[in-house]
Protein backbone atom coordinates (compact mmCIF):
# COMPACT_ATOMS: atom_id res chain seq x y z
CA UNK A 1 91.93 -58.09 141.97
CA UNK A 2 89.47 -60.07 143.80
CA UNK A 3 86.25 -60.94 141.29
CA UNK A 4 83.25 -61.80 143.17
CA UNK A 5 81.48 -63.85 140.04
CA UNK A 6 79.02 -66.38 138.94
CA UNK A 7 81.42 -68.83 138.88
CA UNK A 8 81.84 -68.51 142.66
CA UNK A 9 78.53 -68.02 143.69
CA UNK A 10 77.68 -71.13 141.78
CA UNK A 11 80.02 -73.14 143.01
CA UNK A 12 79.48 -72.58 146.35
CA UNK A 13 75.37 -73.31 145.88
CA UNK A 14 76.38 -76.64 144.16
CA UNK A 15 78.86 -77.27 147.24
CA UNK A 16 75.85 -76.01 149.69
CA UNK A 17 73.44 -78.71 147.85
CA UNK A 18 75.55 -81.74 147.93
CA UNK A 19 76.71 -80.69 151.82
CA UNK A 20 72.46 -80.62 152.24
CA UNK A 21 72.34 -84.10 150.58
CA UNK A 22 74.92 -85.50 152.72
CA UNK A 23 73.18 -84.15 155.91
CA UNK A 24 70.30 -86.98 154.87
CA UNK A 25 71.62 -89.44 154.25
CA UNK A 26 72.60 -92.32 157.41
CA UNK A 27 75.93 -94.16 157.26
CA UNK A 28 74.70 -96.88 155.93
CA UNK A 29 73.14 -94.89 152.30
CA UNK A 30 76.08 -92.99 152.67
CA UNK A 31 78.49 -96.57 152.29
CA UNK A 32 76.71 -98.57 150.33
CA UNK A 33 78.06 -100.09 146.84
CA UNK A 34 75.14 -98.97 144.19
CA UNK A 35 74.52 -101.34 141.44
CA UNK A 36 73.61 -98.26 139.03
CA UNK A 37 76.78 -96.93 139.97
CA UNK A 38 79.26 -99.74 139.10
CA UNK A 39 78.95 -100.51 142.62
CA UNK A 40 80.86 -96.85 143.99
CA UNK A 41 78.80 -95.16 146.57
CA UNK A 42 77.51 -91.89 147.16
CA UNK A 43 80.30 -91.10 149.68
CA UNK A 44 82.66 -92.04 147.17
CA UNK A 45 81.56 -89.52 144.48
CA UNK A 46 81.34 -86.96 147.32
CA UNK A 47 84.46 -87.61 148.18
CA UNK A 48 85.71 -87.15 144.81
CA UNK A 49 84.16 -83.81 144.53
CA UNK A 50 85.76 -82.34 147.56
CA UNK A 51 89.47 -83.53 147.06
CA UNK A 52 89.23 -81.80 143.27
CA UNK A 53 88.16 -78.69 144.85
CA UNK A 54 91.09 -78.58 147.80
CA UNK A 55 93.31 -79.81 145.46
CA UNK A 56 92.65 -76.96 143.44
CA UNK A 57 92.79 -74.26 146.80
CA UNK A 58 96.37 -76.48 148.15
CA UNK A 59 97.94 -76.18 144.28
CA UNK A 60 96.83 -71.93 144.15
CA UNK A 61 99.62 -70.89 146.05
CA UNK A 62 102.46 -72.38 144.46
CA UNK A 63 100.77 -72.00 141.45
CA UNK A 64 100.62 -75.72 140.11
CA UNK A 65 97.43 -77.79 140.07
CA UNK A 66 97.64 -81.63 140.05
CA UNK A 67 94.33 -83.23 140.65
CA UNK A 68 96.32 -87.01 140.07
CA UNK A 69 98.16 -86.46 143.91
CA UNK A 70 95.23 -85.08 145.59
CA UNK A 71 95.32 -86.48 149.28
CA UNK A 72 92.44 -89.14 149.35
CA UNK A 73 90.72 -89.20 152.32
CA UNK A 74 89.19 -92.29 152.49
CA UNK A 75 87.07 -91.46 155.99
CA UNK A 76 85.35 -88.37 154.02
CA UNK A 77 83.69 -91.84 151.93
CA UNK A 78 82.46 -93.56 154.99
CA UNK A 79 80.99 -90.65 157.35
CA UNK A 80 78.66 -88.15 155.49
CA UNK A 81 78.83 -85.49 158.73
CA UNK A 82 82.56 -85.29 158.08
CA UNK A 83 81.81 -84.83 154.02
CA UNK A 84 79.17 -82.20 155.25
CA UNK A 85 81.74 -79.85 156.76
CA UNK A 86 84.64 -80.28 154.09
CA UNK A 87 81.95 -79.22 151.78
CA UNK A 88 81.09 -76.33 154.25
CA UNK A 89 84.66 -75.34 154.40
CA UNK A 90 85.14 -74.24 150.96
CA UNK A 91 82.25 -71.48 151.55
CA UNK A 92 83.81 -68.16 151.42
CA UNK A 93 87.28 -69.85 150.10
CA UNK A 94 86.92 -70.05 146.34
CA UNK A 95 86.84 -66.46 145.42
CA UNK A 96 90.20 -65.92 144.82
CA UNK A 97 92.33 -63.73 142.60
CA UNK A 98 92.48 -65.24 138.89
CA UNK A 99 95.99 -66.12 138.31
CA UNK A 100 97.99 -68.29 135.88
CA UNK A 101 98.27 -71.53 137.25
CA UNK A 102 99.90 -74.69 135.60
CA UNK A 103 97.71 -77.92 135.68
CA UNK A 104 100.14 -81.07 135.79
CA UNK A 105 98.68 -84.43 134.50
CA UNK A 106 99.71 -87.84 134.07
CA UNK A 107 97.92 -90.04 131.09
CA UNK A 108 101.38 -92.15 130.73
CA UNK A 109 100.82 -95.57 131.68
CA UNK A 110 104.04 -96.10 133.79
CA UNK A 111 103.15 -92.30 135.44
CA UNK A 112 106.49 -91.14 134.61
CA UNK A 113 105.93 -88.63 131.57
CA UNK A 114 103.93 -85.92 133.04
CA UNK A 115 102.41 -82.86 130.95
CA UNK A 116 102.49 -79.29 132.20
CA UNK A 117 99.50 -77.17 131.05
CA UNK A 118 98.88 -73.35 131.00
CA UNK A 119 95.67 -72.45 132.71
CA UNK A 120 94.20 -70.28 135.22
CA UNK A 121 91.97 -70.42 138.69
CA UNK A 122 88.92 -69.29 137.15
CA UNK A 123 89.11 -72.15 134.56
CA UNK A 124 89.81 -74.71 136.80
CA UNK A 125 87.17 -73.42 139.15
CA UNK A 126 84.93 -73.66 136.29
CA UNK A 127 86.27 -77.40 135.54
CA UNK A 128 85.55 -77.96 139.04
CA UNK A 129 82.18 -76.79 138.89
CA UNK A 130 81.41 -78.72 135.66
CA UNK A 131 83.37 -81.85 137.51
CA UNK A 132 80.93 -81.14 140.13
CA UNK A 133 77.60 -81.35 138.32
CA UNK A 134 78.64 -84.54 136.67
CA UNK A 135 79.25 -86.35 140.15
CA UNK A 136 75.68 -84.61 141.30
CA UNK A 137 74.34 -85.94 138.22
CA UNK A 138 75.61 -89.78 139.32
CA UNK A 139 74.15 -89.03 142.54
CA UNK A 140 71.08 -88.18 141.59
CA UNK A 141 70.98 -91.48 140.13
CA UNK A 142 72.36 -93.29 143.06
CA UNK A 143 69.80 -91.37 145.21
CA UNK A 144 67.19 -93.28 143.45
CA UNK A 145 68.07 -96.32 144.96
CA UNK A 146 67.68 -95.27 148.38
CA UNK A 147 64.15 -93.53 147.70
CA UNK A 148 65.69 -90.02 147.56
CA UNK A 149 63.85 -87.27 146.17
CA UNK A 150 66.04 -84.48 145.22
CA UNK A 151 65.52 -80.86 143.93
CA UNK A 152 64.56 -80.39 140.34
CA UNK A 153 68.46 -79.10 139.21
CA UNK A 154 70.17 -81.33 141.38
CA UNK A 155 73.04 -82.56 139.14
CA UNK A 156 72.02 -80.41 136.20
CA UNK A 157 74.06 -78.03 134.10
CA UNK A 158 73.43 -74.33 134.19
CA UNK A 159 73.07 -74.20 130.38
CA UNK A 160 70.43 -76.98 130.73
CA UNK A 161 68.60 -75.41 132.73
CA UNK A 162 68.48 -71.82 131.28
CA UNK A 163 67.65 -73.95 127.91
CA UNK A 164 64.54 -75.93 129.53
CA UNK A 165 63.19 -72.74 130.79
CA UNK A 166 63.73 -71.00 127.16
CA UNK A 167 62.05 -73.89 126.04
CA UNK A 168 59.60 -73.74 128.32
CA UNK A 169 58.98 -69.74 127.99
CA UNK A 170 58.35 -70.35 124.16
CA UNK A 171 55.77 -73.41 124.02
CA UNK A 172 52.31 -73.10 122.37
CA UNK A 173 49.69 -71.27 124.53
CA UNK A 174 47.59 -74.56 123.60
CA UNK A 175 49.44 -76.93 124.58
């Protein structure tokens, strides 16, 4: 059963806002080492984003996730059009049928004991959507350095939000 869901429709608005963001920055924001950032760069953490999320879509079939051999595309770091559309190719593609999936990962230091983990798409999507938000989140900071403004949940967790507006709902009339 296919399960059009929050999840999804999130996903796909984070994907839509970082695929915006790309589409302003030039080449040269796009490349550049930021200091705040340990010296990565914005295309580097976009980068990072999309190969979690199509490693995710290559692993569904054959039912085994392993974000450690994702390909890394190095030119999707260096040309923020080309990030743009890899981000615009996943609209439409995550809502898949939940299904058991194994997650395989590597935390042995000679990378030959690897673990096999029970999971499922929806909770990777979910980790991928979390995963997401974080690297937004370090964007948001690197977008500072170029003079960026950014909308007001760029990089910002769902339950942070919904908790700021609670917050915000429930303040003193006086204040």
């Amino acid at each position: 059963m296919r399960r059009s869901n929050h999840i999804v429709t999130h996903s796909e608005a984070l994907l839509r806002q970082l695929q915006e963001f790309a589409s302003q920055l030039t080449q040269e924001q796009f490349r550049a080492p930021v200091h705040l950032l340990n010296g990565s760069t914005l295309g580097q953490h976009l980068r990072h984003v999309i190969e979690f999320y199509a490693a995710l879509q290559h692993g569904y079939p054959s039912g085994v996730v392993n974000y450690d051999k994702r390909q890394r595309d190095h030119a999707l770091e260096s040309c923020p059009r080309l990030a743009g559309t890899q981000l615009a190719g996943f609209q439409g593609c995550l809502d898949r049928v939940d299904k058991p999936l194994v997650l395989e990962q590597c935390y042995d230091p000679s990378g030959k004991e690897v673990i096999r983990i029970a999971t499922s798409y929806q909770r990777e999507l979910v980790f991928n959507l979390e995963h997401t938000v974080h690297h937004m989140a370090l964007v948001r900071i690197g977008a500072t350095h170029f003079g960026i403004a950014l909308p007001t949940g760029f990089g910002v967790a769902a339950s942070t939000q919904q908790y700021r507006q609670h917050v915000h709902r429930n303040l003193p009339a006086d204040r």
